[in-house]
N, C-alpha and C. Protein backbone atom coordinates (compact mmCIF):
# COMPACT_ATOMS: atom_id res chain seq x y z
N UNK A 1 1.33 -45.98 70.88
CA UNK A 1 1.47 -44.80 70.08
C UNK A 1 1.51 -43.58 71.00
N UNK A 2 2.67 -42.72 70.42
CA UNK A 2 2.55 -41.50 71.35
C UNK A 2 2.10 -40.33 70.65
N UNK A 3 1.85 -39.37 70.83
CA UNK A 3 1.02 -38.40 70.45
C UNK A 3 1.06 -36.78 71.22
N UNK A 4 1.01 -35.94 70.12
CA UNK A 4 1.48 -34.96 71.31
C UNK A 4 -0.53 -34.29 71.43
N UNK A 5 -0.66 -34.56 72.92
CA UNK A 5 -1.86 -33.86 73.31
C UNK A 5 -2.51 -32.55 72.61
N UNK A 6 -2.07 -31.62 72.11
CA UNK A 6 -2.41 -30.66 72.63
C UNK A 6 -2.51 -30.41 70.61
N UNK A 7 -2.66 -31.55 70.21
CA UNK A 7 -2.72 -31.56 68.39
C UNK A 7 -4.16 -32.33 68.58
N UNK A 8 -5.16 -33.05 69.24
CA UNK A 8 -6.43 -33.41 68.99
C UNK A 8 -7.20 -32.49 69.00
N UNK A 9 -8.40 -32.95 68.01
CA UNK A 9 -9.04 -31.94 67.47
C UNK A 9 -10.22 -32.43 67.85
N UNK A 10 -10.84 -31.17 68.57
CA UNK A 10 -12.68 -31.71 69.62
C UNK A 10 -13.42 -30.90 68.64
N UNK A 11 -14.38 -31.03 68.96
CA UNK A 11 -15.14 -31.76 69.64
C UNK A 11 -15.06 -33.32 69.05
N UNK A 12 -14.64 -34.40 69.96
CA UNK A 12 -14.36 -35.56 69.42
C UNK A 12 -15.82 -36.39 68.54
N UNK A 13 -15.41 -37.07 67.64
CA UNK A 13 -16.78 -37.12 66.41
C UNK A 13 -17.31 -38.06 67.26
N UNK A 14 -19.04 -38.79 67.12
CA UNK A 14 -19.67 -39.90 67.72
C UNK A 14 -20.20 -40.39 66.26
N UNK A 15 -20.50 -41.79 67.15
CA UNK A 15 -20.83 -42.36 65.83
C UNK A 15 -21.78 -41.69 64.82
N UNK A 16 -22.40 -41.12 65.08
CA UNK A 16 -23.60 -40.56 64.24
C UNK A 16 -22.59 -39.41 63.61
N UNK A 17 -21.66 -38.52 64.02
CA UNK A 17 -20.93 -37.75 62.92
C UNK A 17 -20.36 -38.42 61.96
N UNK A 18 -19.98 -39.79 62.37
CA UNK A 18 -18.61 -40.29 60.86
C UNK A 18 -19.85 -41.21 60.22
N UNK A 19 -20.94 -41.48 60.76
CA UNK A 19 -21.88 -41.88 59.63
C UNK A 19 -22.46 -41.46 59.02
N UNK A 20 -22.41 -39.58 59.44
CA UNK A 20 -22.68 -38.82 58.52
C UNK A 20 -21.60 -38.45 57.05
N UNK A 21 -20.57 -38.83 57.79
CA UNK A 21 -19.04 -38.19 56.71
C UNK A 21 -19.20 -39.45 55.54
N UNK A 22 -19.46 -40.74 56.16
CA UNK A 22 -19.87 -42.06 55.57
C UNK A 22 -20.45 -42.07 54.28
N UNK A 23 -21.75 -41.47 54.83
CA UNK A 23 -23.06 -41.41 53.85
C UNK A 23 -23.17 -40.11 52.62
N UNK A 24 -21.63 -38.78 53.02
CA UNK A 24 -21.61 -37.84 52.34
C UNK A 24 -20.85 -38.52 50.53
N UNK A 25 -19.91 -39.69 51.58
CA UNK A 25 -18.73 -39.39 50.80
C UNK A 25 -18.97 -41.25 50.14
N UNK A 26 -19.86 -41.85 50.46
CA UNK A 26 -20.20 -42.72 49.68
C UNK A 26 -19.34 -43.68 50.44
N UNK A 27 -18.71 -43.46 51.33
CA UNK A 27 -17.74 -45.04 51.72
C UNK A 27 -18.21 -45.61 53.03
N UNK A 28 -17.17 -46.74 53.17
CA UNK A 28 -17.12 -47.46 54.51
C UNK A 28 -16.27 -47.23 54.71
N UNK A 29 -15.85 -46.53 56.11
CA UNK A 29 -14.20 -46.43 56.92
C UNK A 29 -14.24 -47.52 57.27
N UNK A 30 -12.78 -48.40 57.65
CA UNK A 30 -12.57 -49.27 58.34
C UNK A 30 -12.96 -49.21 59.89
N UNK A 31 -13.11 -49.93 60.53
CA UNK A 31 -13.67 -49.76 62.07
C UNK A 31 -12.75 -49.26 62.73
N UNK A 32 -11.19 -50.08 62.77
CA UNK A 32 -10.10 -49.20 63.55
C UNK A 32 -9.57 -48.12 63.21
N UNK A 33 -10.28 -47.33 61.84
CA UNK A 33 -10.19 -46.19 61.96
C UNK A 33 -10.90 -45.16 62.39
N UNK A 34 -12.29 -46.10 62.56
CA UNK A 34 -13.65 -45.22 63.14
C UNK A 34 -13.21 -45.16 64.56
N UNK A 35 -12.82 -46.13 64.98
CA UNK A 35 -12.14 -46.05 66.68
C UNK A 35 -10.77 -44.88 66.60
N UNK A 36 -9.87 -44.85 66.13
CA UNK A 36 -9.33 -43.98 66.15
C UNK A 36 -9.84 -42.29 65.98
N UNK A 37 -10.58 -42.30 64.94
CA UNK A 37 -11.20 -40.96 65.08
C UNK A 37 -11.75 -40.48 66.76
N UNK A 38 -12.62 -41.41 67.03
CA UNK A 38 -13.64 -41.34 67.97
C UNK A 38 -12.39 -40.83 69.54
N UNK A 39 -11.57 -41.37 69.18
CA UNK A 39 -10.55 -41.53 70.51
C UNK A 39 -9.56 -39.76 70.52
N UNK A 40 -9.33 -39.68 68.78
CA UNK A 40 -7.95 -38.72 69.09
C UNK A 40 -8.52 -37.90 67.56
N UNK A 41 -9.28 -38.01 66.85
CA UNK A 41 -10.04 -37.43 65.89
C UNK A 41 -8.73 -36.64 65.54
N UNK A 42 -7.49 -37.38 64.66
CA UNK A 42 -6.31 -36.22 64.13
C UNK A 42 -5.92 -35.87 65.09
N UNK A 43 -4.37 -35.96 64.52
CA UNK A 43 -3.46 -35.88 65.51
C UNK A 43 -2.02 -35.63 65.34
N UNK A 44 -0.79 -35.49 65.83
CA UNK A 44 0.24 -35.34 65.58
C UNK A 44 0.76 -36.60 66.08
N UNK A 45 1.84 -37.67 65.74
CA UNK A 45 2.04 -39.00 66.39
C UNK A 45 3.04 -38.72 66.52
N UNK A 46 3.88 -38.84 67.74
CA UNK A 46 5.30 -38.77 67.88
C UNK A 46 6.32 -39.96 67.56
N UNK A 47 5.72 -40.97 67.94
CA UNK A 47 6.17 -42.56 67.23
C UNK A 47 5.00 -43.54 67.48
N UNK A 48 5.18 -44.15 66.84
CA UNK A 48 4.19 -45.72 66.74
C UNK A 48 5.03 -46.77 66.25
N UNK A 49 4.18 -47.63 66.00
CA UNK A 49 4.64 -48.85 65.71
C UNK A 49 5.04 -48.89 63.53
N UNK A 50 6.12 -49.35 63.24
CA UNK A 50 6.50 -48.86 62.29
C UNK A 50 5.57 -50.19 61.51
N UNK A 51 5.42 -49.93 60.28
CA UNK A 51 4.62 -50.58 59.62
C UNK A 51 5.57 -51.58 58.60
N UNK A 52 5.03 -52.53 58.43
CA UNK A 52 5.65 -53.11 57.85
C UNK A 52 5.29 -53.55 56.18
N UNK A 53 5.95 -53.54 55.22
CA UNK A 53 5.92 -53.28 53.37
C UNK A 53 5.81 -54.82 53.43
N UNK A 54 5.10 -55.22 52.53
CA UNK A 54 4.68 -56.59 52.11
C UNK A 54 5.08 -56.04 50.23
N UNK A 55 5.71 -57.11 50.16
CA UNK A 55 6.19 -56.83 48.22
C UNK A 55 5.71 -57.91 47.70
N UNK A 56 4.69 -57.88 46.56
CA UNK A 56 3.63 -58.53 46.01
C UNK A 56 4.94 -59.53 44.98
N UNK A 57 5.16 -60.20 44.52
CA UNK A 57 5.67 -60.49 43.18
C UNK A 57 4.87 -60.89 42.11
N UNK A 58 4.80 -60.68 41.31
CA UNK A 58 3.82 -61.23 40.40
C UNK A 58 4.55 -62.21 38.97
N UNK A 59 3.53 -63.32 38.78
CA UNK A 59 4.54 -64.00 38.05
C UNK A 59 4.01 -64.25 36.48
């Protein structure tokens, strides 16, 4: 993933901030998003990896 630098937003959170955001807002973040915060806390992405649509059918 590329990213333009100069769009992260510090002071970067530690665990004890997003277990505070956690415990405000009643949820569990997923972990690779708790790692992402922790790393680039928001950001601008210039490209990544494109995601891929899974289509449910139901019968």
């Amino acid at each position: 993933m590329r990213f333009v630098k100069e769009s992260l937003i510090y002071p970067l959170p530690e665990d004890q901030d997003i277990a505070e955001i956690e415990a405000s807002f009643r949820i569990q973040l997923p972990i690779a998003y708790k790692e992402f915060l922790k790393h680039y806390n928001g950001c601008t992405v210039i490209d990544s990896t494109p995601l891929t649509i899974i289509f449910f059918r139901y019968c």
